[in-house]
Protein backbone atom coordinates (compact mmCIF):
# COMPACT_ATOMS: atom_id res chain seq x y z
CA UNK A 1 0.00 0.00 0.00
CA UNK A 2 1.22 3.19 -0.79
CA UNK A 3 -0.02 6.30 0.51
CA UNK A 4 1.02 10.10 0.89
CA UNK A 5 -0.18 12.63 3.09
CA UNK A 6 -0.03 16.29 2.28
CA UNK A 7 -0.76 18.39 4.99
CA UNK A 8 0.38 21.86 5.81
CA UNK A 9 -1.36 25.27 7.35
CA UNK A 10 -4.19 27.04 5.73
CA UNK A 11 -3.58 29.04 2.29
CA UNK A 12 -0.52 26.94 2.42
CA UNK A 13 -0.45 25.68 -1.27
CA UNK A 14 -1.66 22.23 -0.28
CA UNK A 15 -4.30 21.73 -3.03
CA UNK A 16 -2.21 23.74 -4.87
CA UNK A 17 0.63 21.02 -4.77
CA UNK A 18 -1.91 18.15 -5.00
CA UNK A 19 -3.42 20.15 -8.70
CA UNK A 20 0.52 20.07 -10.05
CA UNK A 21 0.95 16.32 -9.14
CA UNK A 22 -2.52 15.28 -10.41
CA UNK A 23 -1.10 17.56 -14.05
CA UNK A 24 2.20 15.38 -13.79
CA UNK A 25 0.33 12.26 -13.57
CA UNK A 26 -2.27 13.08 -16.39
CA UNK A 27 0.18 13.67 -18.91
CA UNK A 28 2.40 10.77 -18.45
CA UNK A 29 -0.98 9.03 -19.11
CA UNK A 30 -2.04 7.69 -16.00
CA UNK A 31 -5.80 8.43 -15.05
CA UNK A 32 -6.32 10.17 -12.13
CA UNK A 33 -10.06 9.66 -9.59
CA UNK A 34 -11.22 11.08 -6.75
CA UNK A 35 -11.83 14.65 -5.61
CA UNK A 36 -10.27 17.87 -5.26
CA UNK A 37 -11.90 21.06 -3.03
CA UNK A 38 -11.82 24.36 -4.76
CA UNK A 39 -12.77 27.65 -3.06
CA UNK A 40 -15.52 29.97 -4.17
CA UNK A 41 -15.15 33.39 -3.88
CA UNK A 42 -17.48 36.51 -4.58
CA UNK A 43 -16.02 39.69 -4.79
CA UNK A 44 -12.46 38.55 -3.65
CA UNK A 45 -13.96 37.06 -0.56
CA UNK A 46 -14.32 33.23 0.36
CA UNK A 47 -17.75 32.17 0.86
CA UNK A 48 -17.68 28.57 0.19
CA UNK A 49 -15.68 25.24 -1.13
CA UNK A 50 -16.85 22.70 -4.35
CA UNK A 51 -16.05 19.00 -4.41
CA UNK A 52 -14.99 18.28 -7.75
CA UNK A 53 -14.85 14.64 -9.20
CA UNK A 54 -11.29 14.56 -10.99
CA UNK A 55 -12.65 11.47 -13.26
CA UNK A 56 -16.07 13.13 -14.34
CA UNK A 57 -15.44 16.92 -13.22
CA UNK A 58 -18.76 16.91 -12.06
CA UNK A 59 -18.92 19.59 -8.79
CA UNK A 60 -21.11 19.66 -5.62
CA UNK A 61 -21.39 22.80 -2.85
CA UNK A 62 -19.35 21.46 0.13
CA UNK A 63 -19.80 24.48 2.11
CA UNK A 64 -21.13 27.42 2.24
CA UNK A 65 -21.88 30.56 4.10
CA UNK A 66 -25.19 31.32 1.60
CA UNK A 67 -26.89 27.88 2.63
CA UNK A 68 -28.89 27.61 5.78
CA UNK A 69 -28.88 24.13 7.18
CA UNK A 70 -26.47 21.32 7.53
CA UNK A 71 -23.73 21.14 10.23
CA UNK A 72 -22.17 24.38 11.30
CA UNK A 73 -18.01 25.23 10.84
CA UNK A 74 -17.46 28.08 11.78
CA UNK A 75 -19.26 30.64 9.19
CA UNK A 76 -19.99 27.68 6.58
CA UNK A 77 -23.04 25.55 6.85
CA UNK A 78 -21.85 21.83 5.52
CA UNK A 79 -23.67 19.87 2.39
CA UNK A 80 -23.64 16.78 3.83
CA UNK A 81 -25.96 15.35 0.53
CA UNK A 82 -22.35 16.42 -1.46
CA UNK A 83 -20.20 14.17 0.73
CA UNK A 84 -22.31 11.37 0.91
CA UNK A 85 -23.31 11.06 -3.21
CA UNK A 86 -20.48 13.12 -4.89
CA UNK A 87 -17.69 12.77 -3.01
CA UNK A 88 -17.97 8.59 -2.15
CA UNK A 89 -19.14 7.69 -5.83
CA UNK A 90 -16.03 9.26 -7.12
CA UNK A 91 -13.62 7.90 -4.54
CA UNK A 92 -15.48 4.38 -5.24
CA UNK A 93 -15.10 5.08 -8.72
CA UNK A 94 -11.05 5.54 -8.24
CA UNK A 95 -10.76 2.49 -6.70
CA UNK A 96 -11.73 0.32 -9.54
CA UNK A 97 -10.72 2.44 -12.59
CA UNK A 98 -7.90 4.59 -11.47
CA UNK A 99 -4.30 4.17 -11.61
CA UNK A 100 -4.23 7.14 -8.57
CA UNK A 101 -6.47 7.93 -6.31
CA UNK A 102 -6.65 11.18 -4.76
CA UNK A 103 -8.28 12.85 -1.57
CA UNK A 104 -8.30 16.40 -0.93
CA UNK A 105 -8.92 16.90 2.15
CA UNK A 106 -9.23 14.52 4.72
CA UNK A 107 -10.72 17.09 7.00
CA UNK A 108 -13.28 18.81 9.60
CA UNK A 109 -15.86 19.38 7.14
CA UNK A 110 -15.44 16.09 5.26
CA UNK A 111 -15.28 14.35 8.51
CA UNK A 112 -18.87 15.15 9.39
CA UNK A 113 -20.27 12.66 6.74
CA UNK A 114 -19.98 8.90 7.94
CA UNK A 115 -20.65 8.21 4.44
CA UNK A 116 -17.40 10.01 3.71
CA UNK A 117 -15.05 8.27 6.45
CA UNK A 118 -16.26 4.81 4.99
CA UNK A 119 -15.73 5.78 1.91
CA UNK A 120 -12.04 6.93 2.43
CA UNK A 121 -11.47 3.46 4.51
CA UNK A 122 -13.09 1.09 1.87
CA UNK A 123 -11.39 2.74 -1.52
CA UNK A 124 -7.50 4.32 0.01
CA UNK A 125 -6.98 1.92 3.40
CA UNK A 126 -8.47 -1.30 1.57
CA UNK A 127 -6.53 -0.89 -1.73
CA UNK A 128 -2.90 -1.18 -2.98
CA UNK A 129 -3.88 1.41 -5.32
CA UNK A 130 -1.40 4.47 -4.87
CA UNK A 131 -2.83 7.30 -2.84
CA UNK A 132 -2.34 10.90 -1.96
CA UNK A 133 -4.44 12.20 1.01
CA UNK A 134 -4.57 16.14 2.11
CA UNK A 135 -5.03 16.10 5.62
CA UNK A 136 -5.79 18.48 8.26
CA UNK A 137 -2.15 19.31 10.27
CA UNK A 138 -3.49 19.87 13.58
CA UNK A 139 -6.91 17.46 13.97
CA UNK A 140 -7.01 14.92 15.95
CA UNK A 141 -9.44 11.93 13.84
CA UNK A 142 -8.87 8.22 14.17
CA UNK A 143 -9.17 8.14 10.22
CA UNK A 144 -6.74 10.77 10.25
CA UNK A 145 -4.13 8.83 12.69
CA UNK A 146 -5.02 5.02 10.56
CA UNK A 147 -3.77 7.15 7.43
CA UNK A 148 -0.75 8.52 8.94
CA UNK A 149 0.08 5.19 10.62
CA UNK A 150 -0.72 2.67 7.24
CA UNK A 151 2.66 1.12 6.89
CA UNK A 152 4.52 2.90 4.23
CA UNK A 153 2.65 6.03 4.32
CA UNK A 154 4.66 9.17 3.79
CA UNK A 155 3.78 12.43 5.08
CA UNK A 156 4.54 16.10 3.65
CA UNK A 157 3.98 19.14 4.97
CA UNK A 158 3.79 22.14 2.51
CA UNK A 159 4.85 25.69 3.58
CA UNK A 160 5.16 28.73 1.72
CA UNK A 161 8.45 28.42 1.07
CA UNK A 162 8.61 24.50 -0.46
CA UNK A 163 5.59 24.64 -2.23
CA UNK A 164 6.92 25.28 -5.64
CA UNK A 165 10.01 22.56 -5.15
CA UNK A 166 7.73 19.63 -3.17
CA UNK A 167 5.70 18.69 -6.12
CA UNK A 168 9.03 17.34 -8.21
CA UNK A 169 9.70 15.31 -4.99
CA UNK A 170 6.32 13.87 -4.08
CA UNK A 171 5.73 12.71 -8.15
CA UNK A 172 8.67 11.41 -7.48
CA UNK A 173 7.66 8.90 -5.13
CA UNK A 174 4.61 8.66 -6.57
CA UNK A 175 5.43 7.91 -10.37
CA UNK A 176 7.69 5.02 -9.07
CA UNK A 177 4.28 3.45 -7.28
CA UNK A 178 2.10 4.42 -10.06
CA UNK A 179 4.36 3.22 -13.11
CA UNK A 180 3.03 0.61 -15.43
């Protein structure tokens, strides 16, 4: 099993990192499943996050702080119906018909949907299938501490500063795992 973790603070480049590597992969030809979070912003300011299926590119609201019900982090309201359909069928998906799964993030929003957690555990801790996780630095999950603790798994944390370099080192790893 081979997994890597990217963690890092917020606005730290972590997705950022994870966008690059997923690029790298693509064009060497392998396919690429799971899901990515992007912001959404109005008017320069952050008022939300999308899931976004990397196989199908098909989106779902995550969070937002326009929608009124769900569970409450800090001044987002979470779309649990998003975790539980978009965000399992594609990591489902990535376990049978991707050469790389990916997970971004791993976090306090995400962890809200059981749906979600079993998801994670049935397609990246019950494959051999080559993973890369984002995961919150600082929370303290069980899913988050089986991750960090699955035998091989490697962990990175992205700062300002190696953000631009990291991504040549994590493909890296990952090509050799990935490779045909």
């Amino acid at each position: 099993m081979s997994i890597w973790l990217i963690t890092g603070d917020p606005a730290s480049g972590k997705t950022t990192v994870l966008s690059k590597i997923i690029l790298k992969a693509k064009t060497e030809g392998y396919t690429v499943g799971g899901v990515l979070t992007r912001e959404v912003r109005s008017h320069g300011e952050r008022i939300g996050f999308r899931l976004v299926d990397c196989s199908s590119e098909e989106s779902g609201e995550l969070a937002s702080s326009e929608i009124r019900t769900g569970p409450r982090m800090g001044r987002y309201r979470i779309n649990l119906k998003t975790l539980s359909s978009l965000a399992v069928k594609a990591l489902h998906h990535a376990k049978e018909n991707s050469d790389l799964i990916v997970c971004d993030e791993v976090g306090p929003m995400e962890l809200f949907s059981p749906e979600f957690r079993k998801a994670v555990e049935e397609s990246i801790l019950s494959t051999k299938k080559p993973s890369i996780c984002v995961v919150h630095k600082r929370l303290e999950d069980p899913l988050i501490e089986k991750l960090r603790k699955t035998p091989g798994a490697k962990e990175y944390e992205i700062t300002f500063e190696n953000r631009d370099e990291i991504v040549d080192e994590i493909w890296g790893d990952v090509s050799k795992a990935v490779g045909r």
